[in-house]
Protein backbone atom coordinates (compact mmCIF):
# COMPACT_ATOMS: atom_id res chain seq x y z
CA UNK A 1 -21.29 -62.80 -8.44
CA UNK A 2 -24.50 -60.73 -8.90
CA UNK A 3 -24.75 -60.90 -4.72
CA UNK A 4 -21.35 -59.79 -4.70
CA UNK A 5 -21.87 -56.48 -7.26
CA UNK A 6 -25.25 -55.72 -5.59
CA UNK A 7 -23.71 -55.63 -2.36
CA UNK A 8 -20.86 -53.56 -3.08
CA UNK A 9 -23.31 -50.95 -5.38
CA UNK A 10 -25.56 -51.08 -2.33
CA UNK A 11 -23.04 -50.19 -0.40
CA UNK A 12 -21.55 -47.38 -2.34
CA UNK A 13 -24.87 -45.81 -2.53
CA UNK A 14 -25.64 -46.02 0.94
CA UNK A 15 -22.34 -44.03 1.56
CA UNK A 16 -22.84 -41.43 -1.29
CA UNK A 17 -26.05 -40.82 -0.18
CA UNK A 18 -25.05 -40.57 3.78
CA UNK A 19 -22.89 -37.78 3.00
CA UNK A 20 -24.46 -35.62 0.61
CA UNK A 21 -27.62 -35.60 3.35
CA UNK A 22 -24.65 -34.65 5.70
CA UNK A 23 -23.39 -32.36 2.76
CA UNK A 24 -26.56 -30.46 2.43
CA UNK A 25 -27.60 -30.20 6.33
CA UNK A 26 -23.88 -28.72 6.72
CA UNK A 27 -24.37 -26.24 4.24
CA UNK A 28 -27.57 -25.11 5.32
CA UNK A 29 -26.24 -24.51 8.55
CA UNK A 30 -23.51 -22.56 6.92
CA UNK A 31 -25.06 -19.88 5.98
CA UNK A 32 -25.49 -18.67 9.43
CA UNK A 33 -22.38 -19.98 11.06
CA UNK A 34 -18.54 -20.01 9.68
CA UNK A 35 -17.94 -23.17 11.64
CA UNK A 36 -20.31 -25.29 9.38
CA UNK A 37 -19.52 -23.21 6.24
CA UNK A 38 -15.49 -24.16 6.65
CA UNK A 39 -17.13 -28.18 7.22
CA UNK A 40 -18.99 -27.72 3.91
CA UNK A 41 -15.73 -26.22 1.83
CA UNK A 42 -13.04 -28.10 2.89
CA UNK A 43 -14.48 -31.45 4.80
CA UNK A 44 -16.70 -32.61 2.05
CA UNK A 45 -14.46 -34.22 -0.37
CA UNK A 46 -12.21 -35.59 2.35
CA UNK A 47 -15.33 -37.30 3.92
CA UNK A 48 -16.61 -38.54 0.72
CA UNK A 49 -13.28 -40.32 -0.07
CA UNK A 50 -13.40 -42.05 3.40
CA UNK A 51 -16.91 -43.09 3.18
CA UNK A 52 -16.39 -44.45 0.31
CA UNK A 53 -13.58 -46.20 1.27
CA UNK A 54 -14.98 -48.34 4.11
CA UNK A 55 -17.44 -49.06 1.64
CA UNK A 56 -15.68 -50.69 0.02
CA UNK A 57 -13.65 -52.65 2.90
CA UNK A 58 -17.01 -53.15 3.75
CA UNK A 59 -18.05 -54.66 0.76
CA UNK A 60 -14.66 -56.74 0.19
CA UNK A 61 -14.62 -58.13 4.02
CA UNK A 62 -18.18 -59.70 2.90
CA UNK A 63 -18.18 -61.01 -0.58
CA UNK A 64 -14.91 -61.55 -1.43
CA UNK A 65 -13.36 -64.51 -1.69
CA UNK A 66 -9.79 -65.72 -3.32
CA UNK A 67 -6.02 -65.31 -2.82
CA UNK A 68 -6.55 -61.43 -4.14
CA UNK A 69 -8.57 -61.17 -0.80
CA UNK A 70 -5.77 -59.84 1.55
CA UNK A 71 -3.87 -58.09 -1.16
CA UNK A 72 -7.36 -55.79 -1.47
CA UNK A 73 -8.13 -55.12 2.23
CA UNK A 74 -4.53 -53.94 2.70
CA UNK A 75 -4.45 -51.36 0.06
CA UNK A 76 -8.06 -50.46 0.54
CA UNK A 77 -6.97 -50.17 4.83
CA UNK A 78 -3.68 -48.09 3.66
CA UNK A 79 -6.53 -45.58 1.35
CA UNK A 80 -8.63 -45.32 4.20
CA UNK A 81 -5.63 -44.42 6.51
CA UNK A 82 -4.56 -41.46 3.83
CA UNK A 83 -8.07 -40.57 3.48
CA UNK A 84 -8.45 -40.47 7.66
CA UNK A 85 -5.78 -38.15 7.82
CA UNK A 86 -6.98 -36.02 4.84
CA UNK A 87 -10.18 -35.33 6.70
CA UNK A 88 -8.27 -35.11 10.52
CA UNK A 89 -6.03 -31.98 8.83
CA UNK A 90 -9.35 -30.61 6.79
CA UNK A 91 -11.40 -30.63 10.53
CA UNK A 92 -8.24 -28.88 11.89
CA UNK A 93 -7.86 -26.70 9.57
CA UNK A 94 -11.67 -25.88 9.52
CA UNK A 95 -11.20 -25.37 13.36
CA UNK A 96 -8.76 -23.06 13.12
CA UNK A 97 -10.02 -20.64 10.17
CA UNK A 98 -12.58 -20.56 12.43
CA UNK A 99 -11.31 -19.38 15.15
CA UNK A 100 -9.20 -16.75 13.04
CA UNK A 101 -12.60 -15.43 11.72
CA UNK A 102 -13.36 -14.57 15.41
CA UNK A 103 -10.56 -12.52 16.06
CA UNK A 104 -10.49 -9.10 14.58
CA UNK A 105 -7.30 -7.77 13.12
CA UNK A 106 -9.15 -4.54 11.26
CA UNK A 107 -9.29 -2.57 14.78
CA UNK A 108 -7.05 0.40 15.73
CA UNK A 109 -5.17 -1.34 18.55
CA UNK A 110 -4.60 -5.04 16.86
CA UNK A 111 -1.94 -6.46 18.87
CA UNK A 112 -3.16 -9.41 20.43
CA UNK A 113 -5.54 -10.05 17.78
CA UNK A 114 -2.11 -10.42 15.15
CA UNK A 115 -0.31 -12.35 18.48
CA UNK A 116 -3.29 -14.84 18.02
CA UNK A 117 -3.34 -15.14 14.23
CA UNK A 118 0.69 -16.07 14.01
CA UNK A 119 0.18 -18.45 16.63
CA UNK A 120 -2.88 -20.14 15.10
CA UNK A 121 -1.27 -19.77 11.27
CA UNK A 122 1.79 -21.54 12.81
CA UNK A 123 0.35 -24.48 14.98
CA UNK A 124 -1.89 -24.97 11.80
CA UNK A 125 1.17 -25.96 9.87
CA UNK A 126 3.08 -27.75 12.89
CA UNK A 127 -0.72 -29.89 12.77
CA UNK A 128 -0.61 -30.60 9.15
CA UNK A 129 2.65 -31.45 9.49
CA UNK A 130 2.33 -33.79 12.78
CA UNK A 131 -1.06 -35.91 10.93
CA UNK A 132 1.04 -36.77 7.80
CA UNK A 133 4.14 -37.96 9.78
CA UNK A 134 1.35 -40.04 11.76
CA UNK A 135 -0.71 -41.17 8.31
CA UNK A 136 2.76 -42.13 6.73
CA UNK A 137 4.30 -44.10 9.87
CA UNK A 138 0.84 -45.90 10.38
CA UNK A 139 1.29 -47.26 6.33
CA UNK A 140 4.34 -48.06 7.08
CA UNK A 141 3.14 -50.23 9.98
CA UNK A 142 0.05 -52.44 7.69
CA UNK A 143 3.64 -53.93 6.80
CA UNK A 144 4.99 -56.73 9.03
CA UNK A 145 8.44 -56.13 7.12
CA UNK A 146 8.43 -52.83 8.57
CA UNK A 147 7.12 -53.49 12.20
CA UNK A 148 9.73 -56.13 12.22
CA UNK A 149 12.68 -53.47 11.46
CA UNK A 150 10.77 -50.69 14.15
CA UNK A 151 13.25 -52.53 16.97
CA UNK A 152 16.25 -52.17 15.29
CA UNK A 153 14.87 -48.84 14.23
CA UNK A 154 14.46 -47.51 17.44
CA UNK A 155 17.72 -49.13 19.26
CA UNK A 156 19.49 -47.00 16.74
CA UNK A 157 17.19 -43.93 17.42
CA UNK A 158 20.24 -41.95 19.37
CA UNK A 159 22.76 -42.69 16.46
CA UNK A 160 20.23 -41.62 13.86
CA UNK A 161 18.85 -38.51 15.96
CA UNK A 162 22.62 -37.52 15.96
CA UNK A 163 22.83 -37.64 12.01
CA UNK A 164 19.89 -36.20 11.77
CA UNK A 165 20.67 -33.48 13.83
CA UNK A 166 24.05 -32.72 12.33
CA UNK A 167 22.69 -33.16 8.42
CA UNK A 168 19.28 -30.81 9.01
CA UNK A 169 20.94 -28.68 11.92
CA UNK A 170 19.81 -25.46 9.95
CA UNK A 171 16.24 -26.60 9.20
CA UNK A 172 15.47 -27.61 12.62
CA UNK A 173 17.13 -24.49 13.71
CA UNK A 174 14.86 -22.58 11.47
CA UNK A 175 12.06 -24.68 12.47
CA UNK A 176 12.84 -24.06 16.47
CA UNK A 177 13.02 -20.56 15.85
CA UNK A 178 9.62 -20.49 14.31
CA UNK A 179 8.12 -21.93 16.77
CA UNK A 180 9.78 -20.08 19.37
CA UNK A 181 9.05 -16.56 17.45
CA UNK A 182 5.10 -17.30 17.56
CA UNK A 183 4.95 -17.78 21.30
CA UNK A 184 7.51 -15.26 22.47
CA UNK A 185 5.69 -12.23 21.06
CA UNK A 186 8.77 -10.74 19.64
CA UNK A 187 7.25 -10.56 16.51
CA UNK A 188 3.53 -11.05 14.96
CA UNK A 189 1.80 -11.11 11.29
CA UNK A 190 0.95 -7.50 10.12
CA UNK A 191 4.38 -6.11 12.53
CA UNK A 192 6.07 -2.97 11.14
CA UNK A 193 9.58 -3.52 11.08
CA UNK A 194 12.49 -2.26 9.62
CA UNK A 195 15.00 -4.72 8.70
CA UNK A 196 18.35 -4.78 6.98
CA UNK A 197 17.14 -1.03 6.24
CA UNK A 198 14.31 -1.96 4.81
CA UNK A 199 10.63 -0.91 6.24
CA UNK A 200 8.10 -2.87 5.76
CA UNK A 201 5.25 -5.29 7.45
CA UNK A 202 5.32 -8.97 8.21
CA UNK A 203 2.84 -10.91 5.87
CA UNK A 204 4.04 -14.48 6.25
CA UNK A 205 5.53 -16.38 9.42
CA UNK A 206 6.47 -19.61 8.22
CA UNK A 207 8.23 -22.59 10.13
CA UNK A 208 11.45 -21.55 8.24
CA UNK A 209 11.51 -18.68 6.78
CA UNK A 210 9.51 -14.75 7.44
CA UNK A 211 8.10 -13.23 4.15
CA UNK A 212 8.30 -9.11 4.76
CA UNK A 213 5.79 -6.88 2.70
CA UNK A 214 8.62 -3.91 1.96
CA UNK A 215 6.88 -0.32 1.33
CA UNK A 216 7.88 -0.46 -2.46
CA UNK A 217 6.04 -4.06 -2.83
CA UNK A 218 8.82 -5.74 -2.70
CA UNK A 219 9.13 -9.08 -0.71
CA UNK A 220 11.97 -9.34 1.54
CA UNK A 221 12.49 -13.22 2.48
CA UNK A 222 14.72 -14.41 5.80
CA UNK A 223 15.12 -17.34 7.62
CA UNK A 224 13.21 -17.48 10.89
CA UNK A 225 16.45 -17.35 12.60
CA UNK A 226 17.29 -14.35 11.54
CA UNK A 227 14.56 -12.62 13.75
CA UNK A 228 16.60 -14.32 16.97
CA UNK A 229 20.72 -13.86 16.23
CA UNK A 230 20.42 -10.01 14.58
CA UNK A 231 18.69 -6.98 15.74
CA UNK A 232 15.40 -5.47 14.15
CA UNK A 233 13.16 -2.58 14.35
CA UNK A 234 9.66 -3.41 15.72
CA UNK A 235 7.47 -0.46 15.72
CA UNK A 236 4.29 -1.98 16.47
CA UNK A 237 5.87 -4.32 19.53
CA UNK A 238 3.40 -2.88 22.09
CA UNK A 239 1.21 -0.30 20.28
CA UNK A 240 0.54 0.38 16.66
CA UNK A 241 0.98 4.36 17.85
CA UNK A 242 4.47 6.31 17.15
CA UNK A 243 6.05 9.23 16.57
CA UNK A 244 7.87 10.94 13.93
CA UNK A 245 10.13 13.56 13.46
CA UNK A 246 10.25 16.58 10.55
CA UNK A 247 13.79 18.56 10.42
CA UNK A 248 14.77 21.69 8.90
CA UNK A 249 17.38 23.33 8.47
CA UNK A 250 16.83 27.37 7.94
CA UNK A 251 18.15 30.97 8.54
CA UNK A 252 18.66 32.60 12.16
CA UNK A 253 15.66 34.83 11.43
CA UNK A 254 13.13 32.41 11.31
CA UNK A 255 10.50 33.28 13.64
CA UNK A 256 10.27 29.80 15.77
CA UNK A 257 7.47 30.95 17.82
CA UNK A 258 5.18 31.80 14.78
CA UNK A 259 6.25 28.64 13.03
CA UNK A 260 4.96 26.60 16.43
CA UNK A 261 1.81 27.90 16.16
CA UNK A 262 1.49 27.38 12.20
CA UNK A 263 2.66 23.34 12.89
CA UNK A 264 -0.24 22.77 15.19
CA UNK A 265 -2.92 24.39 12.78
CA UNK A 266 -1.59 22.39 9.65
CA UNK A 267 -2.23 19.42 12.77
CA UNK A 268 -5.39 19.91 13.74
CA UNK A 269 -6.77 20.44 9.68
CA UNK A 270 -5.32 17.30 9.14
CA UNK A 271 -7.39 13.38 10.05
CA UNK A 272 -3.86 11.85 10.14
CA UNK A 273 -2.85 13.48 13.56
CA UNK A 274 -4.19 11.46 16.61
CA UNK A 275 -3.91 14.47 18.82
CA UNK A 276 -0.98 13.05 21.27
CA UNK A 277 2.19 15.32 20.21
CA UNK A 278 2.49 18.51 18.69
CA UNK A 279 6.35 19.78 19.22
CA UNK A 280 8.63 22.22 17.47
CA UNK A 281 12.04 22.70 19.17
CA UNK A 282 15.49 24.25 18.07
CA UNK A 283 17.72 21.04 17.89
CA UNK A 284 20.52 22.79 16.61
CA UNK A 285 22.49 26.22 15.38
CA UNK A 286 25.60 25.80 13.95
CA UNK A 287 27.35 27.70 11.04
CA UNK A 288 24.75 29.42 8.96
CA UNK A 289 21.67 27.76 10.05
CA UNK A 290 19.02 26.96 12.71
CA UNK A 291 17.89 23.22 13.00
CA UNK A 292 13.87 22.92 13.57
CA UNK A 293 12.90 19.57 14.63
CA UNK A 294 9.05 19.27 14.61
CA UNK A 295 7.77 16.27 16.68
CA UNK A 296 4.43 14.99 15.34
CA UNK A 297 2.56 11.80 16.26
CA UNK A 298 0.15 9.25 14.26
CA UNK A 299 -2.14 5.99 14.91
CA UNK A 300 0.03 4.04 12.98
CA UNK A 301 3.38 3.83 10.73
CA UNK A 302 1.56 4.46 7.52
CA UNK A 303 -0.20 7.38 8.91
CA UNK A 304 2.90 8.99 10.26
CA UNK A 305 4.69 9.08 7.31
CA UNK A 306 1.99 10.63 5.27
CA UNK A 307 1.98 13.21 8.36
CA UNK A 308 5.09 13.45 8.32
CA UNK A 309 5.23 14.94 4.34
CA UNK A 310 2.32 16.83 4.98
CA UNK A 311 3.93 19.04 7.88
CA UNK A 312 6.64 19.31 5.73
CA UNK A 313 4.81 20.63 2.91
CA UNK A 314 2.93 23.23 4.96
CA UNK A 315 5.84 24.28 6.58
CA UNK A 316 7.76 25.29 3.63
CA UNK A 317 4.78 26.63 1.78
CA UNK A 318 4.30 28.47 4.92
CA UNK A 319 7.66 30.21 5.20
CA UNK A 320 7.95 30.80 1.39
CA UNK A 321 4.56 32.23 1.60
CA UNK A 322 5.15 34.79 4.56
CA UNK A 323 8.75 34.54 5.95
CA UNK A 324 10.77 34.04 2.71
CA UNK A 325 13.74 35.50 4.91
CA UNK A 326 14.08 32.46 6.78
CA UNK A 327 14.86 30.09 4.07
CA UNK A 328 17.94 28.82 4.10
CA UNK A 329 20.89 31.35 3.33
CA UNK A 330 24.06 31.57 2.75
CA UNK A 331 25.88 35.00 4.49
CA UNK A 332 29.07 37.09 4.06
CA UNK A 333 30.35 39.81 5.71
CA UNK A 334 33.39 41.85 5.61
CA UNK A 335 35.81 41.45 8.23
CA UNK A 336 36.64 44.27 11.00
CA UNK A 337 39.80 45.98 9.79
CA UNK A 338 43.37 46.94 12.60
CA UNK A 339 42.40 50.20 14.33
CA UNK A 340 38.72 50.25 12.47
CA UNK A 341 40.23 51.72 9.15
CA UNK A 342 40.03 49.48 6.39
CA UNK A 343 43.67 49.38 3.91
CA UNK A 344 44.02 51.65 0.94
CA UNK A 345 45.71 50.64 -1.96
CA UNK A 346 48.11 52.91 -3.40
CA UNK A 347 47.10 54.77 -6.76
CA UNK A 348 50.38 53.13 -8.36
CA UNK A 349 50.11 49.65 -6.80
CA UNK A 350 51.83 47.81 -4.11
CA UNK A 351 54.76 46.18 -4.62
CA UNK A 352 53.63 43.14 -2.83
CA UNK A 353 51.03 42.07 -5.17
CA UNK A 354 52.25 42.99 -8.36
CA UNK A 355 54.40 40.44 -10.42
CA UNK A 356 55.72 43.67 -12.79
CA UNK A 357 56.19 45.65 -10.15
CA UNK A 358 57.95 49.15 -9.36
CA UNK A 359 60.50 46.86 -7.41
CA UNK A 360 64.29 45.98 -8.55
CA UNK A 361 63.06 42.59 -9.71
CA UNK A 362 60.26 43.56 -10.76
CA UNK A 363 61.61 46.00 -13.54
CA UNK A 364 64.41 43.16 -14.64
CA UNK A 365 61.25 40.61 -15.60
CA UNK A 366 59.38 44.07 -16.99
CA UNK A 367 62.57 44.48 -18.92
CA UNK A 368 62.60 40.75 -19.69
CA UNK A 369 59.24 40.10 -21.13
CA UNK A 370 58.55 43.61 -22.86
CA UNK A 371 62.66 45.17 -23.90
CA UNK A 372 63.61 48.16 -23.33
CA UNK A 373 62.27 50.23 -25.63
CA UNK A 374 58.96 49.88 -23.49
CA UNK A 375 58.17 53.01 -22.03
């Protein structure tokens, strides 16, 4: 007995102490590279519960003895299986946050930085996923029970893929489409969209469903399939850069030329304009007004629509300011009259728009309504 508790205490401490030397060199190392900094957070604990565990098969495949024997290594061998594929995902995982660190997404022109990322963010799941299917079918097979049913399992595969199919056809279509948005570029984290007229950016890509960061802070949630049966708005499918339009509507006697010139100095004062388009055009003059569309451009969405309300601002502080004349009116004018003489009306009245009139009917209601005593 006292062979048996020194050799399983020995070999407990040899394994403690194995990895908290490994512990220690990693995090050293850390502090100069991510790589062994992810190892140190997240592989540490997962590695300590596996050492520990063949430790202890270790120790039990030496010492002990009885009917219990069996019934030890068997639960001990499914732990160490769990515990495998806790540290498998953790060095994946590790892997991949480091490769994310590597790839900028704070940059002007991000595109196939954010392509990367939502590839990466959704193999990492797909991975995580894969290793616990794996961990739990490799329990199940430490049973002979269940390696004896795996033929009957698998001659019935086609019937049960069919049920399968039919009972989680939504999930799996979700899931499909998931995969199918990260590698098909149609859409990426940190996209602007606008969807279900809504604007807003893509913050989560999930395996079923897209989380999207609305302007208001709001969080807009969809199904992955959404993104590949309806149409959406992608403004930052090939460059983060776009242009916006400002529209006015104002009086014929704004002076358009003068109001061009004032749009490109409120432009140039301002760091939101990247310098590409500077337009002001006439879209329109109908009725009482003048439509002035002014065409401005920006490095990205949010940029543009703060230009956007500042060209506004400064033009209608501008034409109050100095051309108050072309705000928006509303005219009337007297119509030409026959032969250029406008109508007089008789000093007495006409007998077409009086009611008590000097006509035959008119005098019977006069008489009617007054008697005729009224002079």
């Amino acid at each position: 007995m006292l062979a048996a508790v020194l050799t399983f205490a020995g070999s407990l401490l040899v394994a403690l102490i194995a990895v908290t030397l490994v512990h220690r060199v990693v995090s050293r190392i850390g502090r100069r590279s991510a790589l062994f900094a992810g190892l140190a957070r997240y592989a540490h604990r997962p590695a300590l519960a596996v050492a520990v565990l063949v430790a202890v098969q270790f120790s039990l495949g030496v010492v002990a003895r009885g009917d219990w024997r069996p019934v030890a290594l068997h639960v001990t061998g499914i732990a160490l299986i769990l515990a495998g594929a806790w540290l498998l995902a953790s060095l994946l995982v590790v892997i991949e946050d480091a490769t994310l660190a590597r790839i900028k997404i704070d940059v002007s022109d991000n595109r196939h930085a954010r392509r990367v990322h939502t590839q990466i963010t959704l193999v990492r799941r797909v991975t995580v996923v894969v290793v616990s299917i794996l961990a739990a079918a490799a329990v199940l097979m430490t049973f002979p029970g269940a390696r004896a049913a795996g033929a009957s399992i698998l001659a019935s595969a086609g019937v049960i893929g069919a049920i399968a199919a039919l009972a989680a056809q939504s999930l799996l279509g979700n899931v499909f489409a998931g995969v199918q948005i990260a590698f098909s570029d149609a859409l990426r984290l940190d996209d602007v969209v606008v969807v279900e007229n809504e604007w807003g950016r893509i913050e989560d890509i999930t395996l079923t469903y897209v989380v999207v960061h609305l302007w208001d802070d709001r969080r807009l949630i969809l199904p992955t399939s959404y993104f590949l049966g309806k149409p959406f708005q992608n403004w930052t499918r090939t460059q983060s850069a776009l242009l916006g339009t400002v529209e006015l509507d104002l009086d014929w006697t704004v002076p358009v030329e003068d109001m061009r010139h004032e749009l490109r100095n409120a432009l140039e004062s301002s760091d939101l304009w990247d310098g590409r388009v500077c337009v002001l055009q006439v879209t329109d003059a109908v009725g009482s007004f003048v439509r002035i569309r002014a065409l401005v451009s920006a490095s990205d969405a949010g940029r543009l629509w703060d230009l956007r309300c500042v060209a506004r601002e400064h033009l209608v502080g501008w034409l109050r300011s100095h051309h108050a004349g072309a705000l928006p009116q509303i005219r009337v004018r007297d119509l030409p009259r026959a032969n250029g003489q406008a109508s007089v009306q008789p000093a007495n009245g006409s007998s077409d728009n009086r009611v008590f009139g000097e006509s035959a009917d008119g005098q019977e209601r006069v008489q009617a309504f007054s008697g005729p005593d009224h002079n």
